[in-house]
Protein backbone atom coordinates (compact mmCIF):
# COMPACT_ATOMS: atom_id res chain seq x y z
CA UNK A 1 -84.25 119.84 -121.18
CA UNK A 2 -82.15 122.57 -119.62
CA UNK A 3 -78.31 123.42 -120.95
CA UNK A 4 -74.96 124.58 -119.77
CA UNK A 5 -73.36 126.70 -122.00
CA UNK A 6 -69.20 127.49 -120.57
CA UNK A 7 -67.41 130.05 -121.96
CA UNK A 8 -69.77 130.87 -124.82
CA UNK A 9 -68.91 128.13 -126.69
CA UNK A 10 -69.18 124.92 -125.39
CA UNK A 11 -72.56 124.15 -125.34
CA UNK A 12 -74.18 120.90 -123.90
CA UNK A 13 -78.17 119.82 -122.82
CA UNK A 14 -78.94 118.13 -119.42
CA UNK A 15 -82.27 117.53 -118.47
CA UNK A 16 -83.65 120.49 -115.33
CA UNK A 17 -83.57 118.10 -112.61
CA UNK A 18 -79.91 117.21 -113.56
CA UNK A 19 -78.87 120.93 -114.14
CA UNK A 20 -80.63 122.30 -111.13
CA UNK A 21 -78.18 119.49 -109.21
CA UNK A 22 -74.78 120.29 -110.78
CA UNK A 23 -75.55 124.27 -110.87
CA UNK A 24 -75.80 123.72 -106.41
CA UNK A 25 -72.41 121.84 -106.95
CA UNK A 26 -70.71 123.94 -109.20
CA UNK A 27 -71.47 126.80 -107.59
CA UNK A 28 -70.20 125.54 -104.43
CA UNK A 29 -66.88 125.19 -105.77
CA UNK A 30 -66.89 127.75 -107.37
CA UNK A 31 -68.02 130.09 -104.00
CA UNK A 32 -65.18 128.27 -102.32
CA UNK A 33 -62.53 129.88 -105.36
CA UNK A 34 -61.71 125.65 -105.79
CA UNK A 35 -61.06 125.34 -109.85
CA UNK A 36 -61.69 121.49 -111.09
CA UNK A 37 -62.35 119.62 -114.39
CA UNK A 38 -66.34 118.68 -115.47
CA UNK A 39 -66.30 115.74 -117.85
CA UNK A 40 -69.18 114.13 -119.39
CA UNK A 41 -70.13 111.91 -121.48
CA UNK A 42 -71.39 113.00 -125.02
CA UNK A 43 -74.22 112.46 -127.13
CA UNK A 44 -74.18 109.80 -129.98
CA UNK A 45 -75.26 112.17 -132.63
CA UNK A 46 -71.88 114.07 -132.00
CA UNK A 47 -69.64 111.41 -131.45
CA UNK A 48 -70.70 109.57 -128.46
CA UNK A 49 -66.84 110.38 -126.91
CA UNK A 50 -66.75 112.22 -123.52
CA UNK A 51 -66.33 116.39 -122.65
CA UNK A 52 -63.94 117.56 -120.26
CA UNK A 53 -63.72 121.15 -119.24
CA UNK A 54 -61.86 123.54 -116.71
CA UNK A 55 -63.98 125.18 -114.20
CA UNK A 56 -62.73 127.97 -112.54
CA UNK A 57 -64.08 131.24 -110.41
CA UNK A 58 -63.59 133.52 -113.89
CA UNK A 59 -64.74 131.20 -116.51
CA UNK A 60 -68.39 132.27 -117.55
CA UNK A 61 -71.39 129.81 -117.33
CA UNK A 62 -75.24 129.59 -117.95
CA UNK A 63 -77.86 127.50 -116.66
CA UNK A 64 -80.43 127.47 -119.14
CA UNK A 65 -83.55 125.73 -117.86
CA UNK A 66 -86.69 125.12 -119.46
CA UNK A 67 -89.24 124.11 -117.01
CA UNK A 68 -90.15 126.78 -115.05
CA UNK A 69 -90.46 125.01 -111.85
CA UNK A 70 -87.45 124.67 -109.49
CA UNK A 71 -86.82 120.88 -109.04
CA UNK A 72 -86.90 119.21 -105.54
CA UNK A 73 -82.78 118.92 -104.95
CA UNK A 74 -82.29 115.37 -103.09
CA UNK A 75 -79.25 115.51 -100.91
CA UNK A 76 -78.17 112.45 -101.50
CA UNK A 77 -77.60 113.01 -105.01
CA UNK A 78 -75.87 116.36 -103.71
CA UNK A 79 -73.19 114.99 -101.76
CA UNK A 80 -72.33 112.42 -104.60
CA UNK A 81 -71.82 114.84 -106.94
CA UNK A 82 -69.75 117.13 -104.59
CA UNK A 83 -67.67 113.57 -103.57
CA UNK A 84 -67.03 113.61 -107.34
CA UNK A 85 -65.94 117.08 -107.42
CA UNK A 86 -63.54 117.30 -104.74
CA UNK A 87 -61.90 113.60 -106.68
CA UNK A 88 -58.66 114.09 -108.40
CA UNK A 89 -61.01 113.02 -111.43
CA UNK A 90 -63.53 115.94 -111.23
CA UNK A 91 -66.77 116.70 -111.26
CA UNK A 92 -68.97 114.11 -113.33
CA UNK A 93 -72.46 112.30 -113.28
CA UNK A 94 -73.18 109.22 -111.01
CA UNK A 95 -76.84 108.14 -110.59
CA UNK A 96 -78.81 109.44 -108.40
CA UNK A 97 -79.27 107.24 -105.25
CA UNK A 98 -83.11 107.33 -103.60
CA UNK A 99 -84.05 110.30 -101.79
CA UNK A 100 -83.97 110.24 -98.01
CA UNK A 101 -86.33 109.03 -95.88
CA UNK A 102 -88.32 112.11 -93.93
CA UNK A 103 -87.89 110.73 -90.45
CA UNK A 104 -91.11 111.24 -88.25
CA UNK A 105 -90.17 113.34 -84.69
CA UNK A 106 -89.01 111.14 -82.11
CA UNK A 107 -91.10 111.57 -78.62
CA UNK A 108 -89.85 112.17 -75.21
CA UNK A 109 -90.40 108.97 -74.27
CA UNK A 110 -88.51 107.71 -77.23
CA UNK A 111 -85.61 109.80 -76.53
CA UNK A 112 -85.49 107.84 -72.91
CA UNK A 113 -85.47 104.64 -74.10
């Protein structure tokens, strides 16, 4: 179970895969000096209401990870996320859709077909 802590104070646990995921997105955004709201959805033991905060290039945030393997990103889930980010609603979790198939090479005498 990794954790994003923002601004020192605001402090909330996602699981690695889910961290490593939104920490590619986020930084994106961030990269690209485009501020945008983060909201999601709290735990039941404080309150089981929902977390919204303002990311921008000068707020401060840590990835805390606890695995020490770097996860396998899946694209898919990538691009979701980002779709989500660049929403007038901001950055927040969807599911993560299956990964990609790995196509196998196409042959030349595919490509003439």
């Amino acid at each position: 179970m990794g954790k994003l802590i923002y601004e020192g104070a605001v402090k909330v646990d996602f699981d690695d895969r889910t961290l490593a995921h939104l920490q590619l997105v986020i930084g994106t955004k961030l990269r690209r000096g485009e501020p945008f709201h983060f909201t999601w959805r709290d735990d039941a033991s404080i309150g089981d209401g929902r977390t919204t905060i303002w990311v921008h290039p000068r707020c401060s945030l840590v990835y805390k990870f606890y695995g020490s393997r770097t996860p396998r990103l899946n694209p898919a889930w990538i691009d979701a996320l980002a779709h989500t980010a660049n929403s007038p609603a901001g950055l927040y979790l969807v599911p993560e859709p299956p990964q990609p198939q790995a196509t196998e090479p196409v042959g030349e005498h595919e490509m003439l077909r």
